[in-house]
N, C-alpha and C. Protein backbone atom coordinates (compact mmCIF):
# COMPACT_ATOMS: atom_id res chain seq x y z
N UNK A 1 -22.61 3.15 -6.49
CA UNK A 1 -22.04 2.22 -5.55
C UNK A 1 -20.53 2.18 -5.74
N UNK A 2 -19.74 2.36 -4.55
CA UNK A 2 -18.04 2.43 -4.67
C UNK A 2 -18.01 0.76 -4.75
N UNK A 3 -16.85 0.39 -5.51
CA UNK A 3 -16.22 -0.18 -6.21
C UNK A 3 -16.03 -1.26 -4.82
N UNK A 4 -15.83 -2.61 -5.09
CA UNK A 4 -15.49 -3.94 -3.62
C UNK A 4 -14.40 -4.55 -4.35
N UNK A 5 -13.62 -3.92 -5.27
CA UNK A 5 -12.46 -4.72 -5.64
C UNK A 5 -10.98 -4.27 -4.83
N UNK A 6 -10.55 -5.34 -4.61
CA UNK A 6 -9.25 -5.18 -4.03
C UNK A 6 -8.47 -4.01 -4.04
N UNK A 7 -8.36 -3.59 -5.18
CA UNK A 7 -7.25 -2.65 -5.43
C UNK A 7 -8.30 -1.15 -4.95
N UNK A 8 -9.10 -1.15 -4.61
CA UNK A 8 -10.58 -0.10 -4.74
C UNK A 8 -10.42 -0.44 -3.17
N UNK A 9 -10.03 -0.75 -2.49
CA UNK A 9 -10.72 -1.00 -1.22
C UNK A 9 -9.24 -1.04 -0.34
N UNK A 10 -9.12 -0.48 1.34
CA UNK A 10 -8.94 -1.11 2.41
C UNK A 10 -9.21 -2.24 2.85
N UNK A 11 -8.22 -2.95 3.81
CA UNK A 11 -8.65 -4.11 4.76
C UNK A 11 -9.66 -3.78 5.06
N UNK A 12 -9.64 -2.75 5.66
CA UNK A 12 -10.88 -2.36 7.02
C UNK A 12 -12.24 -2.32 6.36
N UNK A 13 -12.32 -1.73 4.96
CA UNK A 13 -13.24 -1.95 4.44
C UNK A 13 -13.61 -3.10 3.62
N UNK A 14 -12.85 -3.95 3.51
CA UNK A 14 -13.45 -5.20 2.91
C UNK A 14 -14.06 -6.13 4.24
N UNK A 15 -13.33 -5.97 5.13
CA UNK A 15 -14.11 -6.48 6.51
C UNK A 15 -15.15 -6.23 6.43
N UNK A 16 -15.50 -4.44 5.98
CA UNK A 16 -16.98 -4.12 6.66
C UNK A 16 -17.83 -4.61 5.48
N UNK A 17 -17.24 -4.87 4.41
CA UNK A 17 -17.88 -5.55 3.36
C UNK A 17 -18.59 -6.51 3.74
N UNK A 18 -17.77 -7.80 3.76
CA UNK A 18 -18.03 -8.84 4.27
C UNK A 18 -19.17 -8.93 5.32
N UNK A 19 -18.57 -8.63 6.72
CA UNK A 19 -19.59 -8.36 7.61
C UNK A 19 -20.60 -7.77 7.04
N UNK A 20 -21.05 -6.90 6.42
CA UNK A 20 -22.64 -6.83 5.77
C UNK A 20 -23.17 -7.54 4.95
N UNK A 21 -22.48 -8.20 4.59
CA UNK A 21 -22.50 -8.93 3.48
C UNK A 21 -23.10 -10.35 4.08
N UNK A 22 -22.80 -10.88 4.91
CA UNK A 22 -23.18 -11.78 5.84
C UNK A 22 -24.57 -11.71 6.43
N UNK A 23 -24.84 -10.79 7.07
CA UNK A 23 -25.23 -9.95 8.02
C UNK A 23 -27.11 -9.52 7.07
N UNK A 24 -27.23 -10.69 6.45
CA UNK A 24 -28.31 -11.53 5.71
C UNK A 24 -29.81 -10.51 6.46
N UNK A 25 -29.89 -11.14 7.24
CA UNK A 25 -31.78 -10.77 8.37
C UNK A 25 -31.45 -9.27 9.33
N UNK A 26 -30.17 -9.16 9.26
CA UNK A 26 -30.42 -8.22 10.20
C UNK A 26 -30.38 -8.47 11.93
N UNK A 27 -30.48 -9.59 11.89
CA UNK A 27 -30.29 -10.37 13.26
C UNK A 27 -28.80 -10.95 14.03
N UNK A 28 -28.30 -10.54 14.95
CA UNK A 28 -27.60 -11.19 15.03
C UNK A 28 -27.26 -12.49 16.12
N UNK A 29 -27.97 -13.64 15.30
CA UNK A 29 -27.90 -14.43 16.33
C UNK A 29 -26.47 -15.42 16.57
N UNK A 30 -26.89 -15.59 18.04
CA UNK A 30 -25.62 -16.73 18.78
C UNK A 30 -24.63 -17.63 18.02
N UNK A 31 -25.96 -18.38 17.30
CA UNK A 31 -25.21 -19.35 16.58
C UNK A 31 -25.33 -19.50 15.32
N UNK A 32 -26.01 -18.33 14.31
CA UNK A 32 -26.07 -18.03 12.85
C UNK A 32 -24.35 -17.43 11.98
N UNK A 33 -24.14 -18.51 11.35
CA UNK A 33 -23.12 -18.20 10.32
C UNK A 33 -23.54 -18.61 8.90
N UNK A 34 -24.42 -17.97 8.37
CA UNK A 34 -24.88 -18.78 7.21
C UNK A 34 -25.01 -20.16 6.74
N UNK A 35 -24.11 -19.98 5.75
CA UNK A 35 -23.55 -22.16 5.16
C UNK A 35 -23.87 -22.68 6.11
N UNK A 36 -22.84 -22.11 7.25
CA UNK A 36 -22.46 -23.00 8.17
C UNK A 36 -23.68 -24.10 8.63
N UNK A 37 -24.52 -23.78 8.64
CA UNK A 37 -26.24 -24.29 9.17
C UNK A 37 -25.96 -25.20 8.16
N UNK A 38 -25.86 -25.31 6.48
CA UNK A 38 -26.22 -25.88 5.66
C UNK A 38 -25.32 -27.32 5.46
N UNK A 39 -23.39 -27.10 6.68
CA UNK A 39 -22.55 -27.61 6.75
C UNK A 39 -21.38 -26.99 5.53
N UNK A 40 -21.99 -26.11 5.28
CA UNK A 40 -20.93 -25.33 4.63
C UNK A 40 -19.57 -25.10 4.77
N UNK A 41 -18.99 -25.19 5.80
CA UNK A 41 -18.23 -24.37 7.06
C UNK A 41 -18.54 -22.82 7.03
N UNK A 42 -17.85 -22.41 7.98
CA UNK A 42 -17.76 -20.55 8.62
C UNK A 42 -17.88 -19.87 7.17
N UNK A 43 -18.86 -19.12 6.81
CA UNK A 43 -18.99 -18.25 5.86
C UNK A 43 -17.92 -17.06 5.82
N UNK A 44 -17.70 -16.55 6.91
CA UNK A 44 -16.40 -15.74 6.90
C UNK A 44 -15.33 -16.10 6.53
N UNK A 45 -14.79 -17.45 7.34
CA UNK A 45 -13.26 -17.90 6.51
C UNK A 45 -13.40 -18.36 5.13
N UNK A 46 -14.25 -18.28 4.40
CA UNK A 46 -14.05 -18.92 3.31
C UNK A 46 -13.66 -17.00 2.70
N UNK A 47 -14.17 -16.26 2.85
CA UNK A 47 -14.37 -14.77 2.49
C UNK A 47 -12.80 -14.56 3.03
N UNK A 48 -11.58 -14.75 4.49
CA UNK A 48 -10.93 -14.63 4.56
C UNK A 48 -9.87 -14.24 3.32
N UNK A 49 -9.56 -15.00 2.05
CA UNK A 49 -8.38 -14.60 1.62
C UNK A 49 -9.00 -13.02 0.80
N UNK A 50 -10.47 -12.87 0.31
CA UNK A 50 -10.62 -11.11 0.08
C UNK A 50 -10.40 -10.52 1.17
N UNK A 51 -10.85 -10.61 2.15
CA UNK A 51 -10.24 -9.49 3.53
C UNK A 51 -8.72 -9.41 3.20
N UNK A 52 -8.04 -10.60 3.27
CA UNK A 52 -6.44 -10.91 3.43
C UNK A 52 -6.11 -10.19 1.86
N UNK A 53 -6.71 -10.00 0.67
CA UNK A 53 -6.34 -9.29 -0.64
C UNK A 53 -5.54 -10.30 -1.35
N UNK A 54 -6.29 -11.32 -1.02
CA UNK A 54 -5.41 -12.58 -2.12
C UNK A 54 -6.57 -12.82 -3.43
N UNK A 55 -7.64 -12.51 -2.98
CA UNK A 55 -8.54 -13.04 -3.74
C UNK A 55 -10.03 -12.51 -4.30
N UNK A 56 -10.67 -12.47 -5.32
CA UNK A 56 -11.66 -11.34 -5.35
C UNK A 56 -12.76 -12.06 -4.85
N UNK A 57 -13.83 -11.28 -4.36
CA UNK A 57 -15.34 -11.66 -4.00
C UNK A 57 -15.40 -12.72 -5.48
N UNK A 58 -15.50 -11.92 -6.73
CA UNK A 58 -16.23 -12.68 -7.74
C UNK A 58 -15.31 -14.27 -7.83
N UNK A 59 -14.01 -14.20 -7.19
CA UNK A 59 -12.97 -15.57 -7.58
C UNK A 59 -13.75 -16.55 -7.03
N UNK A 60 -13.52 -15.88 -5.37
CA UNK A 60 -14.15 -17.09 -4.22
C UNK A 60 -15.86 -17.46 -4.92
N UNK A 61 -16.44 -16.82 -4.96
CA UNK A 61 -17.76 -16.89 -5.45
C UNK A 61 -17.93 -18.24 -6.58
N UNK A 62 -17.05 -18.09 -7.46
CA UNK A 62 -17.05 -18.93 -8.47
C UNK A 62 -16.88 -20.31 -8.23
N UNK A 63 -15.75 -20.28 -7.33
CA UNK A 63 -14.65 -21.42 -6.67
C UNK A 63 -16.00 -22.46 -5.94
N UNK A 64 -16.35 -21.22 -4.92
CA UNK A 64 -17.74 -22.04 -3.98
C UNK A 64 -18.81 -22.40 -5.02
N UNK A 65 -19.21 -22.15 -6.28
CA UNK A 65 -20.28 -22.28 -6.79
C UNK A 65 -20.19 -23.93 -7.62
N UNK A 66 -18.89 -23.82 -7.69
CA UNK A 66 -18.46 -24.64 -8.49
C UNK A 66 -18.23 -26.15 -7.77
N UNK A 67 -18.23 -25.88 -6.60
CA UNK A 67 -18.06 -26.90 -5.51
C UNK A 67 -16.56 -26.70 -5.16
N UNK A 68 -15.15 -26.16 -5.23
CA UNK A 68 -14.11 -26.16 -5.05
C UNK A 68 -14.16 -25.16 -4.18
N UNK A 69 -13.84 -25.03 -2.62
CA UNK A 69 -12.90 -24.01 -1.98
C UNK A 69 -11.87 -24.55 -1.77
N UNK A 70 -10.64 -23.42 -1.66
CA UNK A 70 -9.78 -23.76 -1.00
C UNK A 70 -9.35 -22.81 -0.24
């Protein structure tokens, strides 16, 4: 498996990261954004600053687990 760390990766491919990454059932419905159902907010913007290369999957991961996004 190639490497999902920042310095290992394109924008374009951390997008397509993400987007699969999301992309849970295989379905893509209307109004499915993960959390979001749970009141999470948008599962993507929270993923925003790894697309943007501010931040790693494992950072945000921690941050959300922990109860802190920002």
């Amino acid at each position: 498996m190639k490497s999902i760390l920042i310095k290992d990766t394109t924008r374009e491919e951390r997008i397509k990261i993400v987007a699969q990454s999301l992309n849970v059932c295989g379905q893509e419905c209307q109004f499915c954004n993960g959390c979001d159902t749970l009141g999470g907010g948008s599962v993507d913007a929270i993923y925003q600053p790894y697309i943007d290369g501010l931040k790693e999957i494992s950072e945000i991961n921690a941050e959300t687990r922990g109860g802190v996004v920002h």
